[in-house]
Each structure stands twice: as C-alpha cells, then as structure tokens.
N, C-alpha and C. Protein backbone atom coordinates (compact mmCIF):
# COMPACT_ATOMS: atom_id res chain seq x y z
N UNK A 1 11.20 29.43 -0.01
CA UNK A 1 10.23 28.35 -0.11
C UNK A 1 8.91 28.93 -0.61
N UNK A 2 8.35 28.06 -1.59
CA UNK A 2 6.67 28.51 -1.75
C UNK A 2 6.02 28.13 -1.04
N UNK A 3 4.96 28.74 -1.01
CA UNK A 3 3.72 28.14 -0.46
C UNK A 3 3.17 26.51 -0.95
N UNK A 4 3.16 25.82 0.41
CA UNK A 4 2.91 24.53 -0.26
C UNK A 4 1.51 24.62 -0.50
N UNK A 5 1.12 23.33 -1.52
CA UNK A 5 0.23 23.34 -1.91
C UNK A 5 -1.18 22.44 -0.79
N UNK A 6 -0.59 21.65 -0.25
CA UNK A 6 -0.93 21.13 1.05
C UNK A 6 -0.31 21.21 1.88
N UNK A 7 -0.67 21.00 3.27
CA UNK A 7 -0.56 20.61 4.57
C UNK A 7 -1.24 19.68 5.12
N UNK A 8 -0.35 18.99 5.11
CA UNK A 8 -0.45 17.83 6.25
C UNK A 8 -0.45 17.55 8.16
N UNK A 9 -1.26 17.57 8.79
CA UNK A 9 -1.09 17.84 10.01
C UNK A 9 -1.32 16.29 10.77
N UNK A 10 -0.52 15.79 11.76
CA UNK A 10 -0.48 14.98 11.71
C UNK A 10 -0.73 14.50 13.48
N UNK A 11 -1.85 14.24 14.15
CA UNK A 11 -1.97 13.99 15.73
C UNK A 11 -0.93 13.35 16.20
N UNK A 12 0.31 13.93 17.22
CA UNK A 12 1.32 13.77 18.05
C UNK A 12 0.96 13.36 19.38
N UNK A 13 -0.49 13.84 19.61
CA UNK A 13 -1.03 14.07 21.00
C UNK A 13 -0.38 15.02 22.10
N UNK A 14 0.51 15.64 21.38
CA UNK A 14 1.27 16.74 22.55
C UNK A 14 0.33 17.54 23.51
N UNK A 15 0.28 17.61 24.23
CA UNK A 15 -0.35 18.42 25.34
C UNK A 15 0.54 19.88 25.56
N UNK A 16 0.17 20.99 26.20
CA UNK A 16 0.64 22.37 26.48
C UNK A 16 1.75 21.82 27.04
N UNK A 17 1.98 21.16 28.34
CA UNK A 17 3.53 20.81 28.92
C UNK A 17 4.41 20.38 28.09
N UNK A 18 3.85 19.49 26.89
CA UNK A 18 4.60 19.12 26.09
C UNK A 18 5.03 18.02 25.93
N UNK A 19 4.21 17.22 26.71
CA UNK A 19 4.11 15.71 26.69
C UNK A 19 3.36 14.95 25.43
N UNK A 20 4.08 14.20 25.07
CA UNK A 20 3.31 13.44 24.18
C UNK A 20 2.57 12.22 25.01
N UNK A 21 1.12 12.17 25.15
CA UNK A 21 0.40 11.28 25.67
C UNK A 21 -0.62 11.33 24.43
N UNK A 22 -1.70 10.40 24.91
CA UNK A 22 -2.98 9.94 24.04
C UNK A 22 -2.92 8.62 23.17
N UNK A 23 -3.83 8.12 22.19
CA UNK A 23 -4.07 6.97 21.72
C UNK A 23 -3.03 7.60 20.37
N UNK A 24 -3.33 8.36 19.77
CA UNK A 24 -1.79 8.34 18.74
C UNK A 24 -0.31 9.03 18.56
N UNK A 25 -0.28 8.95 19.95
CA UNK A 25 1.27 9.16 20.41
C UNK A 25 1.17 7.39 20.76
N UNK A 26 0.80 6.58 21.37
CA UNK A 26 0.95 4.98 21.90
C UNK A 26 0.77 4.53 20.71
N UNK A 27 -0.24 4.64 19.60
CA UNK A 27 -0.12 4.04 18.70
C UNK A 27 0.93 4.61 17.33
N UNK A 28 1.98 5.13 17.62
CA UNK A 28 3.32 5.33 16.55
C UNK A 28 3.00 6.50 15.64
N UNK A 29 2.54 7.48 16.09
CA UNK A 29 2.42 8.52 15.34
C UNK A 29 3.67 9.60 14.83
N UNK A 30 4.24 9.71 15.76
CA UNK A 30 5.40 10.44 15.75
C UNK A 30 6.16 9.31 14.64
N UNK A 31 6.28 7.83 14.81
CA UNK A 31 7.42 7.39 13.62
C UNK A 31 6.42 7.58 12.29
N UNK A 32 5.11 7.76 12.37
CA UNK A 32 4.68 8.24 11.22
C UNK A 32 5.26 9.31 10.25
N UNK A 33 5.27 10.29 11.30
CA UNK A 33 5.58 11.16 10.93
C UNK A 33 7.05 11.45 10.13
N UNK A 34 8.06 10.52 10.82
CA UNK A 34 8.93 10.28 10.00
C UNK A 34 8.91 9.50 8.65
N UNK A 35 8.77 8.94 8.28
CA UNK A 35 7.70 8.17 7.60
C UNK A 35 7.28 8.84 6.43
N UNK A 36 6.22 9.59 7.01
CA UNK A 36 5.60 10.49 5.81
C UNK A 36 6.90 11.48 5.30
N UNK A 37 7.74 12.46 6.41
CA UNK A 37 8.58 13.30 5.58
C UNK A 37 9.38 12.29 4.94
N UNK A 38 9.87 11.39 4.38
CA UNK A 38 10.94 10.03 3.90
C UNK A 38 10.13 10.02 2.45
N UNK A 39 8.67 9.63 3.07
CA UNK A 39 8.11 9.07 1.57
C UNK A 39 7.34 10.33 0.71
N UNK A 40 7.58 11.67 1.47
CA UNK A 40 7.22 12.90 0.34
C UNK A 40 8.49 13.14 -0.10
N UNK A 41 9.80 12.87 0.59
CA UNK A 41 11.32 13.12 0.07
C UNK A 41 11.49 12.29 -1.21
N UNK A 42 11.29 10.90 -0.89
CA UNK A 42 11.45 10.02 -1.86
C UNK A 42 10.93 9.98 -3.15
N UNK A 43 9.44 10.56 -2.97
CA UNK A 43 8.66 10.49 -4.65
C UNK A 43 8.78 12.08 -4.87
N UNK A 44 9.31 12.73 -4.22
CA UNK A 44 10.24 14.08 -4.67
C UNK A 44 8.71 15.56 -5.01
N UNK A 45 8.01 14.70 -4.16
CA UNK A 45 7.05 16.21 -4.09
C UNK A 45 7.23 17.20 -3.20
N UNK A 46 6.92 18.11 -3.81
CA UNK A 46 7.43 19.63 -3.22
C UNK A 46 6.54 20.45 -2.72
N UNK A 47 5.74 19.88 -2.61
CA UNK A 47 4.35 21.04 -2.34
C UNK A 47 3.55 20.67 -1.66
N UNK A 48 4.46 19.86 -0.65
CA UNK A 48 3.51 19.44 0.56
C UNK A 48 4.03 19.79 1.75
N UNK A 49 4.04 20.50 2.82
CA UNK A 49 4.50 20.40 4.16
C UNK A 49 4.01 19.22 5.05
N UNK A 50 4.41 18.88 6.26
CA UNK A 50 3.61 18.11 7.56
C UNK A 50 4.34 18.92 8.38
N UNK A 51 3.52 19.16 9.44
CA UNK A 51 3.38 19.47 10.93
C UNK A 51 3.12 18.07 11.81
N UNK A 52 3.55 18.24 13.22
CA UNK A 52 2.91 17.54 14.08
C UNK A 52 2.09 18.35 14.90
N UNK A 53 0.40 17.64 15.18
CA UNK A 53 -0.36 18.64 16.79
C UNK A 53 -0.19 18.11 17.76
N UNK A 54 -1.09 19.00 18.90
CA UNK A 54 -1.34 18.84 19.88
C UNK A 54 -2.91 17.48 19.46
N UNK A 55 -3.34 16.98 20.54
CA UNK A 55 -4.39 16.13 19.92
C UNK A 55 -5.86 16.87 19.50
N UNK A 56 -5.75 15.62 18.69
CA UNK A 56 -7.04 15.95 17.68
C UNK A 56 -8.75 15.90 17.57
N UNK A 57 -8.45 15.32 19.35
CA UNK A 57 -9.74 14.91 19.60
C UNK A 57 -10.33 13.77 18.83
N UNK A 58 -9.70 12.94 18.55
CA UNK A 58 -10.72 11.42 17.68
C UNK A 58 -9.71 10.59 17.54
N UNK A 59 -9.53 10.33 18.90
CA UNK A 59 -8.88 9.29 19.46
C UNK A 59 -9.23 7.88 19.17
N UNK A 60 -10.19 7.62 19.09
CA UNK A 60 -11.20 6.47 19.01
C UNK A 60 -10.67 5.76 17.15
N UNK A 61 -9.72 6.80 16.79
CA UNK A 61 -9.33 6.70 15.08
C UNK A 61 -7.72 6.95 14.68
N UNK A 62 -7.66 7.14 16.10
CA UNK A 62 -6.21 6.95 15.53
C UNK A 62 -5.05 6.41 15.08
N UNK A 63 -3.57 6.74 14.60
CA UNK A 63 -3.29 7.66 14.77
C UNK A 63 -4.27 8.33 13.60
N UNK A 64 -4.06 9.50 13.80
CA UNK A 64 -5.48 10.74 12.71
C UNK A 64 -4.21 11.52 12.23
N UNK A 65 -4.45 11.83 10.77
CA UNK A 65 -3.96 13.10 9.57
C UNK A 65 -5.16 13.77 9.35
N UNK A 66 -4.56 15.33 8.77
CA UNK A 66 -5.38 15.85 8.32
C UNK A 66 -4.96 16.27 6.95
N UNK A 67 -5.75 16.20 5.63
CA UNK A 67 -5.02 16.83 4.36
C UNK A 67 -6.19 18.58 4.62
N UNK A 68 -5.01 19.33 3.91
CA UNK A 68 -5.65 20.57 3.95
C UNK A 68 -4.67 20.96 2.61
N UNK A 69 -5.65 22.15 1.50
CA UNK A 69 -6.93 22.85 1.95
C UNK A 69 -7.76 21.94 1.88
N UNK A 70 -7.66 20.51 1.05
CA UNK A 70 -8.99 19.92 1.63
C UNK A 70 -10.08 19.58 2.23
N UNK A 71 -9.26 19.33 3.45
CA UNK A 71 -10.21 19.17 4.68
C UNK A 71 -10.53 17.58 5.29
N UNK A 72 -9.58 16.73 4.32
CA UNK A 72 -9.45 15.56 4.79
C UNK A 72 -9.46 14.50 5.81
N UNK A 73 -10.31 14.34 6.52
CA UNK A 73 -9.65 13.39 7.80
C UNK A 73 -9.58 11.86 7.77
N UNK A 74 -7.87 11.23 7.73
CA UNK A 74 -7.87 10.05 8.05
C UNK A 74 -7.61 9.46 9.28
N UNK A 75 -8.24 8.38 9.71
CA UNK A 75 -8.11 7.74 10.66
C UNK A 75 -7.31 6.23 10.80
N UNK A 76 -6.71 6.04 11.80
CA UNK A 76 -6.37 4.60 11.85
C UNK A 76 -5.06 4.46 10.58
N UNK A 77 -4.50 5.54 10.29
CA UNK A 77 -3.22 5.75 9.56
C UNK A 77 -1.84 4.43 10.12
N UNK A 78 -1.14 3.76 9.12
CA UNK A 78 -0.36 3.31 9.39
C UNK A 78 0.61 3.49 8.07
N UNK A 79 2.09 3.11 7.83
CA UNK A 79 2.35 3.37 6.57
C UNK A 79 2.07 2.94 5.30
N UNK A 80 0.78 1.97 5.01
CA UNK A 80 0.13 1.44 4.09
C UNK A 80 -0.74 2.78 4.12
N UNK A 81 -1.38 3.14 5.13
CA UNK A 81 -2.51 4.32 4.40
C UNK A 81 -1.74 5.82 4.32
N UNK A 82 -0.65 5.78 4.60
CA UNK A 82 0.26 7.46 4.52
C UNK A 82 0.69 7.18 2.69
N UNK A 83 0.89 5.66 2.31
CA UNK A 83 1.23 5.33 0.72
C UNK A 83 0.10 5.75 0.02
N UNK A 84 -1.01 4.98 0.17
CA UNK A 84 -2.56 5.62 -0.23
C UNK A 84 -2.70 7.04 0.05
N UNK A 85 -2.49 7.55 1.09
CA UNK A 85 -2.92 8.76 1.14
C UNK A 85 -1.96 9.99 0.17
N UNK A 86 -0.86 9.80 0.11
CA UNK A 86 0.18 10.25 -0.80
C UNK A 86 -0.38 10.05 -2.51
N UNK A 87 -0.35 9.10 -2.63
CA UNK A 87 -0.86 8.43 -3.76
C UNK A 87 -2.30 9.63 -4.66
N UNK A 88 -3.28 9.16 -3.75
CA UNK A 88 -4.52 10.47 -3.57
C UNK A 88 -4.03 11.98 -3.81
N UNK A 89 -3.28 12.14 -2.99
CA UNK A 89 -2.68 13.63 -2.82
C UNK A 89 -2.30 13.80 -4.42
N UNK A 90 -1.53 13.27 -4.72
CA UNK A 90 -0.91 12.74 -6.24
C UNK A 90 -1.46 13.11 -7.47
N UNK A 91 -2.61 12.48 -7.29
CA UNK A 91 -3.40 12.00 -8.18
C UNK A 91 -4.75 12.94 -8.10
N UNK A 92 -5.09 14.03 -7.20
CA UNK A 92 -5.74 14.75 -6.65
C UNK A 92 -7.50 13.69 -6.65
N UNK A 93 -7.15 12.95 -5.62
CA UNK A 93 -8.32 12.56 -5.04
C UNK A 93 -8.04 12.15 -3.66
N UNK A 94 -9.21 11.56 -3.39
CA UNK A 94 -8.88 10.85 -1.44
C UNK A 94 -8.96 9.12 -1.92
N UNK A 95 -8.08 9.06 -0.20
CA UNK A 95 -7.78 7.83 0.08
C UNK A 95 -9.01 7.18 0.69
N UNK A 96 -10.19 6.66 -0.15
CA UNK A 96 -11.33 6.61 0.73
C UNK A 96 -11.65 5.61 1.85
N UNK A 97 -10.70 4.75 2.09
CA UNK A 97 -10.66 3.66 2.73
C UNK A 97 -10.31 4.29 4.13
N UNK A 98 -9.63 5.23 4.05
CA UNK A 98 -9.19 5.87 5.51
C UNK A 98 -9.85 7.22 6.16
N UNK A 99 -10.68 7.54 5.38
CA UNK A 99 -11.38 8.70 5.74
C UNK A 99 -12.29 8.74 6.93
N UNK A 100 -12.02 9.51 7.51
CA UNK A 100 -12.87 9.67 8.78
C UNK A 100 -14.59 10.40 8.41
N UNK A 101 -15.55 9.82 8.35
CA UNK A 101 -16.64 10.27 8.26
C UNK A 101 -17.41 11.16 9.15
C-alpha cells in the first residue's frame, strides 16, 4: 500500500475501556463510517484512508471528521456532507458548509 494521500479521522467517541459513548457515537457515527469506506470504494479513490477515534472533544458538532494533511474540521456530518466532503477532497477544496470554525 502507498501512502495515502489523506486521512480521514472520524469521532467514534470510544473511550480507553472501549466503549463507544458521547454525542457522535448516539448520533450514527460509526454507520458513517461505513458509509464513507462504501462511498471512497465506489468513486474508486485510492488515496484516502479513514480511521475511527476516541472523542474529539466538539461534541456540541457532531458527528465531527477530520480531513488531514489539511487540517479540516467538519461538523454535524451526515451522508449528504461525507458526499460534499468527498466531492472537495476530489476536487482539492473544502466542503465549506460543514466546516467547523
């Protein structure tokens, strides 16, 4: 495998025990996450990884991605803004509607 060209990290809310709790584990983060690996499979890009974290601290926005090396933060992600945000990735810009300020 190469080095992808992004990473995607994506708030699970996992805690050290290993519980998934927090506002984007309740609000469907994890089926995000499926989700996103489906729709980077589908438009057949290769140079992206996703991870799931532990939480992200900005709860108040979730569920929350991060694009990297960018440095991206979206908030309030559902699979309309993982399409936008893909899209961006794409097209090398941001999804500005979802950006966390």
């Amino acid at each position: 495998m190469n080095k992808p060209k992004h990473h995607i990290l994506v708030c699970a809310s996992f805690r050290v025990a290993g519980e998934p709790k927090g506002i984007c584990n309740k609000k469907g983060a994890v089926g995000l996450l499926q989700y996103l690996e489906t729709e980077i499979n589908d438009r057949g890009i290769d140079d992206v990884i996703v991870s799931s974290t532990g939480c992200l601290k900005l709860c108040d926005n979730g569920p929350v991605l991060v694009v990297y090396p960018q440095g991206d933060w979206y908030g309030k992600v559902n699979e309309e803004a993982i399409d936008e945000i893909l899209d961006a990735i794409e097209s090398g810009k941001k999804a500005e509607k979802y950006l966390v300020s």
